[in-house]
C-alpha atoms as a PDB file:
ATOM      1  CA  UNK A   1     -26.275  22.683  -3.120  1.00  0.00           C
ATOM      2  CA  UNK A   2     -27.763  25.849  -2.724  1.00  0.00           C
ATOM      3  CA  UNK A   3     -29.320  24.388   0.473  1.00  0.00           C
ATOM      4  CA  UNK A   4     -26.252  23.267   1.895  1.00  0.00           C
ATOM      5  CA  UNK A   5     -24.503  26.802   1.194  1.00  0.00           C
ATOM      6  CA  UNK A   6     -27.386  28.489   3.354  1.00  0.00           C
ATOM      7  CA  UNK A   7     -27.256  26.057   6.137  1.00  0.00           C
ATOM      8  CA  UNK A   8     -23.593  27.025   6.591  1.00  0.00           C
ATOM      9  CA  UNK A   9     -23.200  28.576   9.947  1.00  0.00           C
ATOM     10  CA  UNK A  10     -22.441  32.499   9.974  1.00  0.00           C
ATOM     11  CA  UNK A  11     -22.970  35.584   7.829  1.00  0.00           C
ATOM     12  CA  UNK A  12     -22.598  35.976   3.879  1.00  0.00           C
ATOM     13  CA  UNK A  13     -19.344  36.285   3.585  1.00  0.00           C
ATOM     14  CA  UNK A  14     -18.421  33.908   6.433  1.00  0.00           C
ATOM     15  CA  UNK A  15     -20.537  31.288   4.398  1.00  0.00           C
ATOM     16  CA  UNK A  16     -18.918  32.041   1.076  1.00  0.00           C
ATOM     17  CA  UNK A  17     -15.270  31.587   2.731  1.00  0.00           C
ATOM     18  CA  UNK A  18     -15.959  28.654   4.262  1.00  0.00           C
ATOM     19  CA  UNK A  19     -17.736  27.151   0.620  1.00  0.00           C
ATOM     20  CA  UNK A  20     -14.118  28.309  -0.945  1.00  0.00           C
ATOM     21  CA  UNK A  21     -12.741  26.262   1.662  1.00  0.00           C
ATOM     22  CA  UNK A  22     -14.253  23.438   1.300  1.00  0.00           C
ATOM     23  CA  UNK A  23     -14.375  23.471  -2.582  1.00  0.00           C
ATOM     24  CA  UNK A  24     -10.165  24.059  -2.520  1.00  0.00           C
ATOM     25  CA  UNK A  25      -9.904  20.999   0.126  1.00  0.00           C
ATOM     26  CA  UNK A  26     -12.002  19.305  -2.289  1.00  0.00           C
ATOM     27  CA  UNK A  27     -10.264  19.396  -4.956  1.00  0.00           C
ATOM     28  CA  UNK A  28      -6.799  19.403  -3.244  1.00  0.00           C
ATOM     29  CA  UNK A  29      -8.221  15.881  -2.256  1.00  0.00           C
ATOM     30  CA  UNK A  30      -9.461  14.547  -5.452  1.00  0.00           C
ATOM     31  CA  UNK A  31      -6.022  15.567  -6.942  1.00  0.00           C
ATOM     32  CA  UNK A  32      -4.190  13.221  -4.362  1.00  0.00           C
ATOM     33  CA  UNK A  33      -6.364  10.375  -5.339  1.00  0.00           C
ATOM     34  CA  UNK A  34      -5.850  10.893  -9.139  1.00  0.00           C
ATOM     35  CA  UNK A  35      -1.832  11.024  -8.553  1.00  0.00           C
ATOM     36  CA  UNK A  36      -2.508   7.905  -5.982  1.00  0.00           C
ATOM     37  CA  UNK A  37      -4.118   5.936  -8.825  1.00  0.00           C
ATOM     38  CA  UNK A  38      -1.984   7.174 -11.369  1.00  0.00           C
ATOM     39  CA  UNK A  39       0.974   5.728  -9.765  1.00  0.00           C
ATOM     40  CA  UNK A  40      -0.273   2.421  -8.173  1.00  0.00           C
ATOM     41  CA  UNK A  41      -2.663   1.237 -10.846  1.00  0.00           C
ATOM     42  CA  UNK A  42      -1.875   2.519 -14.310  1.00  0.00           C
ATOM     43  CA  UNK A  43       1.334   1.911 -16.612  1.00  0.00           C
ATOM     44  CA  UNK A  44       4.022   4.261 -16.080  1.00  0.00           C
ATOM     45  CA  UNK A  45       5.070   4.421 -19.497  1.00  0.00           C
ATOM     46  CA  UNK A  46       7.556   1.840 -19.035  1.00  0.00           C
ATOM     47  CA  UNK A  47       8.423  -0.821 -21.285  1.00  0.00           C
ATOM     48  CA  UNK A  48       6.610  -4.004 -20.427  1.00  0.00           C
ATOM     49  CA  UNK A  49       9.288  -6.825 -19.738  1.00  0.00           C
END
């Protein structure tokens, strides 16, 4: 990781912004997949007919 973050292009701070960046698209992601999942393959609570 920390080799990653310092082959960012840019200054400090330009590299931290753009690690925030990524991190927040990230996770933004991951919580689209869970919610994906959550709806198309697991129970929704429902009764089971």
């Amino acid at each position: 990781m920390r080799q990653w973050f310092l082959g960012l292009p840019g200054p400090m701070p330009l590299k931290v912004v753009i690690a925030v960046v990524v991190v927040v698209v990230g996770l933004v992601a991951l919580f689209f997949v869970y919610d994906w999942i959550g709806t198309n393959m697991l129970d929704s609570g429902g009764t089971i007919g």
